[in-house]
C-alpha atoms as a PDB file:
ATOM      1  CA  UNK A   1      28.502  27.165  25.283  1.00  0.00           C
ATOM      2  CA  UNK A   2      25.929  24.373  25.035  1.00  0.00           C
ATOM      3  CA  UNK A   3      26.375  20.941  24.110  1.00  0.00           C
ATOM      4  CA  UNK A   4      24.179  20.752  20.764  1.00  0.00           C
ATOM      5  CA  UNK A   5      21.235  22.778  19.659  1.00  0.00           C
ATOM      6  CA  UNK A   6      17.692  23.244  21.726  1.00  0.00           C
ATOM      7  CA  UNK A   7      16.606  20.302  21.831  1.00  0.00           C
ATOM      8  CA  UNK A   8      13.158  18.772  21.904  1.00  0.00           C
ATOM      9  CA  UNK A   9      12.411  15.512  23.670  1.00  0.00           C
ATOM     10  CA  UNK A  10       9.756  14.461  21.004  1.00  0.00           C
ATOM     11  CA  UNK A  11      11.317  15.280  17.569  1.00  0.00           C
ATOM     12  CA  UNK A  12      15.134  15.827  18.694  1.00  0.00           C
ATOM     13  CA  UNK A  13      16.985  18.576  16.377  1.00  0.00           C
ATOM     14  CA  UNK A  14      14.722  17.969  13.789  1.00  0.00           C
ATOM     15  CA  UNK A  15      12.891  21.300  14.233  1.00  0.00           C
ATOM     16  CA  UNK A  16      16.432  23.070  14.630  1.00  0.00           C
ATOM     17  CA  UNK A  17      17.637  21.274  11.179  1.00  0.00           C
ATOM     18  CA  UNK A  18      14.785  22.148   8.690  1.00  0.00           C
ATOM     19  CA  UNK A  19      15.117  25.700  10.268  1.00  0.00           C
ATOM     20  CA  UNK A  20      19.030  25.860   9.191  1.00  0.00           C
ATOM     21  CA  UNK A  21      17.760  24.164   5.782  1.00  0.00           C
ATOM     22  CA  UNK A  22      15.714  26.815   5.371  1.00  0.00           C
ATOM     23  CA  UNK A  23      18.054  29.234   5.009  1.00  0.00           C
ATOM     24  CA  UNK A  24      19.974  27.569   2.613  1.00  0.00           C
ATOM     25  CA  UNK A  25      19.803  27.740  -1.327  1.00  0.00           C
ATOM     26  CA  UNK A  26      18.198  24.710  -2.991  1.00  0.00           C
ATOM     27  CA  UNK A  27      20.377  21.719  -3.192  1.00  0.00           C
ATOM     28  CA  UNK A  28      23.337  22.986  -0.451  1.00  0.00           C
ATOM     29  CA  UNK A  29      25.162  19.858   1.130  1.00  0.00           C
ATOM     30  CA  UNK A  30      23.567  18.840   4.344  1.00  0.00           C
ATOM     31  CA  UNK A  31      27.142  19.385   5.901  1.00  0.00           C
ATOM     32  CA  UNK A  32      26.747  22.592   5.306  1.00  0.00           C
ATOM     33  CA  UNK A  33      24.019  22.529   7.696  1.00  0.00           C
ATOM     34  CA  UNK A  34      25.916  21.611  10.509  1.00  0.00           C
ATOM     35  CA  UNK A  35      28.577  24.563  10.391  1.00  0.00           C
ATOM     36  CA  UNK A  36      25.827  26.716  10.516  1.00  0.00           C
ATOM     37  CA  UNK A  37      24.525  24.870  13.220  1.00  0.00           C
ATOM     38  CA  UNK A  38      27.575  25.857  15.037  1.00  0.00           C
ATOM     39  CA  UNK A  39      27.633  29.347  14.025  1.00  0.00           C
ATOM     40  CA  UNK A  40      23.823  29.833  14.574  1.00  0.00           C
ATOM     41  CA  UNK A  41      23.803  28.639  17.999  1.00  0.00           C
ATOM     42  CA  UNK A  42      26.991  29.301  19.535  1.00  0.00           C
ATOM     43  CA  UNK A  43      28.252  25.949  19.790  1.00  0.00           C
ATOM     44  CA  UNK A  44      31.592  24.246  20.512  1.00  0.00           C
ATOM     45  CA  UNK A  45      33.209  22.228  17.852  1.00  0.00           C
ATOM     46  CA  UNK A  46      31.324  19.003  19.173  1.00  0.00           C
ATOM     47  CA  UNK A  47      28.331  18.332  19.875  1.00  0.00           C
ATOM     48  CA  UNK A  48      25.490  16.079  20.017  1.00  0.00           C
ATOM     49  CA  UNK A  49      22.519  15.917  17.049  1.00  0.00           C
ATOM     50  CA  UNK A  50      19.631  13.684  17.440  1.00  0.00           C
ATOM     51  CA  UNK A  51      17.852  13.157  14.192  1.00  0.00           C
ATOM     52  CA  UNK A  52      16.202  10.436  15.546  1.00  0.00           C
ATOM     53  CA  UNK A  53      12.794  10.318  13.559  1.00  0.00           C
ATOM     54  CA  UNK A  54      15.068  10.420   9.864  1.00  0.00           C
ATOM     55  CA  UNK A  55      18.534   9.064  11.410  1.00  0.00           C
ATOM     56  CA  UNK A  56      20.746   7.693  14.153  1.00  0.00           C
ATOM     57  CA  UNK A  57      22.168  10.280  16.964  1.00  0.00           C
ATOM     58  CA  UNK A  58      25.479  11.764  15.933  1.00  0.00           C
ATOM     59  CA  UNK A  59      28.403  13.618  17.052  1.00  0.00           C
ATOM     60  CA  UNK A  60      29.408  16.235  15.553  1.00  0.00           C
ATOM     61  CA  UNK A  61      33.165  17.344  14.853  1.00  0.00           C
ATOM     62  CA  UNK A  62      33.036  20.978  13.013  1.00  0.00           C
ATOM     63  CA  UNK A  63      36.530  21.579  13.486  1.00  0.00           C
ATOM     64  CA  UNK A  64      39.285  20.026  11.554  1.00  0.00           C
ATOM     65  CA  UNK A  65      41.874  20.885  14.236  1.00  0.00           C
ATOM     66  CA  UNK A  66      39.770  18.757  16.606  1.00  0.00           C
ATOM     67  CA  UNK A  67      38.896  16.283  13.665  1.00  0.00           C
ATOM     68  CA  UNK A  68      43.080  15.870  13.240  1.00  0.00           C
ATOM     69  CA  UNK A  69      43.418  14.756  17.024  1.00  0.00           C
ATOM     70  CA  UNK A  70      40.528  12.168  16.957  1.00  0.00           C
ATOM     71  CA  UNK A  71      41.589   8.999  16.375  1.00  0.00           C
ATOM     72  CA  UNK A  72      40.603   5.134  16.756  1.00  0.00           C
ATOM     73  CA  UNK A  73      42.938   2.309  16.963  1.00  0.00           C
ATOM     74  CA  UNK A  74      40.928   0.485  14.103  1.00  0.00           C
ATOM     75  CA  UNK A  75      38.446   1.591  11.623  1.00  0.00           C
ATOM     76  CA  UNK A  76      34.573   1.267  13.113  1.00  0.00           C
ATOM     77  CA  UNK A  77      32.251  -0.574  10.894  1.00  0.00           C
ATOM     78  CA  UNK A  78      29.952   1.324   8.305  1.00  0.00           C
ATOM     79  CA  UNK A  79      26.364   1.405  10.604  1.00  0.00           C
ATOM     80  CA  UNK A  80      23.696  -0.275   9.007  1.00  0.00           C
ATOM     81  CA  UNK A  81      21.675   3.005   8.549  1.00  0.00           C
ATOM     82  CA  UNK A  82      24.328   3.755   5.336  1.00  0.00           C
ATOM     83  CA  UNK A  83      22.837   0.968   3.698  1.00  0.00           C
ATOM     84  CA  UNK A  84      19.110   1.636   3.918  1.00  0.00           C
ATOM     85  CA  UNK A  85      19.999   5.365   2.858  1.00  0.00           C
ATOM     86  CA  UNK A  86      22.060   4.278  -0.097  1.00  0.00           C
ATOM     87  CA  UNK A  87      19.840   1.197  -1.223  1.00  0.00           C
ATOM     88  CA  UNK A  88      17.585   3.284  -3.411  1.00  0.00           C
ATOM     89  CA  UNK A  89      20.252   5.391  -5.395  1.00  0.00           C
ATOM     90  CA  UNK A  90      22.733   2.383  -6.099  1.00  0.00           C
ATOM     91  CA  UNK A  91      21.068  -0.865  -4.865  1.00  0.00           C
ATOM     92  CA  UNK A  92      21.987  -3.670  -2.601  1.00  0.00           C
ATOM     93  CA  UNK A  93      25.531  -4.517  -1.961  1.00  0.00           C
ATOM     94  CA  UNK A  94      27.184  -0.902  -2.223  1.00  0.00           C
ATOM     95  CA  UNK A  95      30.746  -0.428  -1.555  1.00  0.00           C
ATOM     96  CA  UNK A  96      29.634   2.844   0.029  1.00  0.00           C
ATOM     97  CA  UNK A  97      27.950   0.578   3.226  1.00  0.00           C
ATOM     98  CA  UNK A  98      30.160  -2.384   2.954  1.00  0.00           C
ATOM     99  CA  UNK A  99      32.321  -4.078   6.076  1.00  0.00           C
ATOM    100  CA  UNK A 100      34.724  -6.597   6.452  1.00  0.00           C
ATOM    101  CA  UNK A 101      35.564  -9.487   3.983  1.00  0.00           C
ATOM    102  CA  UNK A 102      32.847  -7.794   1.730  1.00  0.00           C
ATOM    103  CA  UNK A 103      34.756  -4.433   1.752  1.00  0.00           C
ATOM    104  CA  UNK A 104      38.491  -5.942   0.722  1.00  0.00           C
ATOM    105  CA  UNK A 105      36.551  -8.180  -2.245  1.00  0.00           C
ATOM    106  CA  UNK A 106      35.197  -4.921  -3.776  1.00  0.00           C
ATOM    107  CA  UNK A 107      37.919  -2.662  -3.217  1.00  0.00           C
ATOM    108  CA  UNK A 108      40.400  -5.704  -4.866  1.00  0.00           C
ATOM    109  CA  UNK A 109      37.955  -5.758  -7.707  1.00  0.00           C
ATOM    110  CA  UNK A 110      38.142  -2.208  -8.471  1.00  0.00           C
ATOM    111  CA  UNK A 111      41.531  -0.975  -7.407  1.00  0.00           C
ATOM    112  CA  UNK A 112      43.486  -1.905 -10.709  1.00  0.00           C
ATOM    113  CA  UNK A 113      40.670   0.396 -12.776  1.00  0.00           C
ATOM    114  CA  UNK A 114      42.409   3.339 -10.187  1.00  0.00           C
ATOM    115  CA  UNK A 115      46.256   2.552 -10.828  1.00  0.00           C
ATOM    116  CA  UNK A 116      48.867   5.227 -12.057  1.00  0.00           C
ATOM    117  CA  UNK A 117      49.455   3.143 -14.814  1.00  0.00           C
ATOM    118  CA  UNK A 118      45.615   2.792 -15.764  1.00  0.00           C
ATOM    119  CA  UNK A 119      44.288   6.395 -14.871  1.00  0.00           C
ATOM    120  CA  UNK A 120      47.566   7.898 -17.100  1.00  0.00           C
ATOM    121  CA  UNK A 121      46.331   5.734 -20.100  1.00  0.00           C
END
Protein backbone atom coordinates (compact mmCIF):
# COMPACT_ATOMS: atom_id res chain seq x y z
CA UNK A 1 0.00 0.00 0.00
CA UNK A 2 1.11 3.61 -0.46
CA UNK A 3 0.34 6.50 1.51
CA UNK A 4 -1.68 8.72 -1.14
CA UNK A 5 -1.53 8.81 -4.88
CA UNK A 6 1.85 9.50 -7.16
CA UNK A 7 2.63 12.41 -6.29
CA UNK A 8 4.32 15.31 -8.02
CA UNK A 9 6.47 17.81 -6.17
CA UNK A 10 5.32 20.76 -8.47
CA UNK A 11 1.50 20.38 -8.86
CA UNK A 12 0.80 17.75 -5.91
CA UNK A 13 -2.29 15.30 -6.80
CA UNK A 14 -3.57 17.67 -9.02
CA UNK A 15 -2.62 15.68 -12.15
CA UNK A 16 -3.94 12.40 -10.33
CA UNK A 17 -7.43 14.34 -9.52
CA UNK A 18 -8.47 15.75 -12.99
CA UNK A 19 -7.47 12.19 -14.23
CA UNK A 20 -10.16 10.50 -11.70
CA UNK A 21 -12.53 13.54 -12.82
CA UNK A 22 -12.20 12.47 -16.00
CA UNK A 23 -13.72 9.46 -15.70
CA UNK A 24 -16.59 10.64 -14.09
CA UNK A 25 -20.06 11.77 -15.60
CA UNK A 26 -20.62 15.54 -15.65
CA UNK A 27 -21.54 17.01 -12.38
CA UNK A 28 -20.47 13.72 -9.95
CA UNK A 29 -19.63 14.93 -6.29
CA UNK A 30 -15.98 15.57 -5.88
CA UNK A 31 -16.19 12.93 -2.96
CA UNK A 32 -16.79 10.66 -5.27
CA UNK A 33 -13.44 11.30 -6.52
CA UNK A 34 -11.69 10.29 -3.65
CA UNK A 35 -13.18 6.62 -3.33
CA UNK A 36 -12.02 6.13 -6.59
CA UNK A 37 -8.89 7.45 -5.66
CA UNK A 38 -8.67 4.63 -3.31
CA UNK A 39 -9.86 2.03 -5.56
CA UNK A 40 -7.73 3.30 -8.55
CA UNK A 41 -4.57 3.25 -6.77
CA UNK A 42 -4.64 0.71 -4.22
CA UNK A 43 -4.72 2.79 -1.30
CA UNK A 44 -5.42 2.36 2.43
CA UNK A 45 -8.36 4.05 3.93
CA UNK A 46 -6.11 7.21 4.75
CA UNK A 47 -4.12 8.99 3.09
CA UNK A 48 -2.58 12.17 2.24
CA UNK A 49 -3.92 14.63 -0.89
CA UNK A 50 -2.14 17.73 -1.69
CA UNK A 51 -4.23 20.01 -3.81
CA UNK A 52 -2.10 22.63 -3.08
CA UNK A 53 -2.37 24.97 -6.25
CA UNK A 54 -6.69 24.91 -5.79
CA UNK A 55 -6.72 23.89 -1.89
CA UNK A 56 -5.14 23.12 1.46
CA UNK A 57 -3.43 19.46 2.00
CA UNK A 58 -5.92 16.96 3.34
CA UNK A 59 -6.34 13.69 4.88
CA UNK A 60 -8.31 11.51 3.68
CA UNK A 61 -10.67 9.00 5.68
CA UNK A 62 -12.53 6.63 2.93
CA UNK A 63 -13.68 4.31 5.40
CA UNK A 64 -16.51 4.85 7.73
CA UNK A 65 -15.30 2.08 10.09
CA UNK A 66 -12.10 4.13 10.46
CA UNK A 67 -14.17 7.48 10.24
CA UNK A 68 -16.36 5.93 13.51
CA UNK A 69 -13.03 5.54 15.62
CA UNK A 70 -11.64 9.08 14.87
CA UNK A 71 -12.39 11.35 17.27
CA UNK A 72 -11.33 14.89 18.82
CA UNK A 73 -11.97 16.03 22.25
CA UNK A 74 -13.51 19.36 20.82
CA UNK A 75 -14.72 20.40 17.51
CA UNK A 76 -11.67 22.08 15.24
CA UNK A 77 -12.50 25.38 13.79
CA UNK A 78 -13.95 25.71 10.13
CA UNK A 79 -10.32 26.67 8.11
CA UNK A 80 -10.46 29.82 6.51
CA UNK A 81 -10.22 28.23 2.98
CA UNK A 82 -14.32 27.31 3.52
CA UNK A 83 -14.93 30.82 3.43
CA UNK A 84 -13.14 31.99 0.30
CA UNK A 85 -14.76 28.82 -1.48
CA UNK A 86 -18.23 29.62 -0.26
CA UNK A 87 -18.04 33.56 -0.58
CA UNK A 88 -19.16 33.59 -4.18
CA UNK A 89 -22.26 31.18 -3.99
CA UNK A 90 -23.76 32.67 -0.64
CA UNK A 91 -21.69 35.77 0.33
CA UNK A 92 -19.86 36.95 3.34
CA UNK A 93 -20.78 35.75 6.72
CA UNK A 94 -22.00 32.06 5.85
CA UNK A 95 -23.00 29.75 8.51
CA UNK A 96 -21.33 27.12 6.33
CA UNK A 97 -17.56 28.82 7.38
CA UNK A 98 -18.56 30.28 10.63
CA UNK A 99 -16.59 29.69 14.25
CA UNK A 100 -17.12 30.49 17.61
CA UNK A 101 -19.49 33.21 19.07
CA UNK A 102 -20.44 33.81 15.32
CA UNK A 103 -21.50 30.12 14.89
CA UNK A 104 -23.96 29.88 18.24
CA UNK A 105 -25.60 33.55 17.06
CA UNK A 106 -26.61 31.98 13.69
CA UNK A 107 -27.47 28.65 14.67
CA UNK A 108 -29.81 30.46 17.73
CA UNK A 109 -31.28 32.54 14.98
CA UNK A 110 -32.31 29.76 12.87
CA UNK A 111 -32.93 26.79 15.09
CA UNK A 112 -36.68 27.62 16.03
CA UNK A 113 -37.46 27.70 11.92
CA UNK A 114 -36.12 23.66 12.42
CA UNK A 115 -38.33 22.65 15.58
CA UNK A 116 -40.77 19.57 15.65
CA UNK A 117 -43.35 21.84 16.38
CA UNK A 118 -42.49 24.26 13.35
CA UNK A 119 -41.37 21.66 10.60
CA UNK A 120 -44.91 19.52 11.52
CA UNK A 121 -46.90 22.81 10.82
Amino acid sequence: MHPGPPHCWLFGHIKVFNQVAALMPPNTHPQLFYTEMVRSYNLEAIFYLDLWSIGPGMVMITDPKLMDNSSLPKPLPIHPFTAIFLKPMFGEGTMAAANGTLWRKMTTAVSPAFSMGHVLG
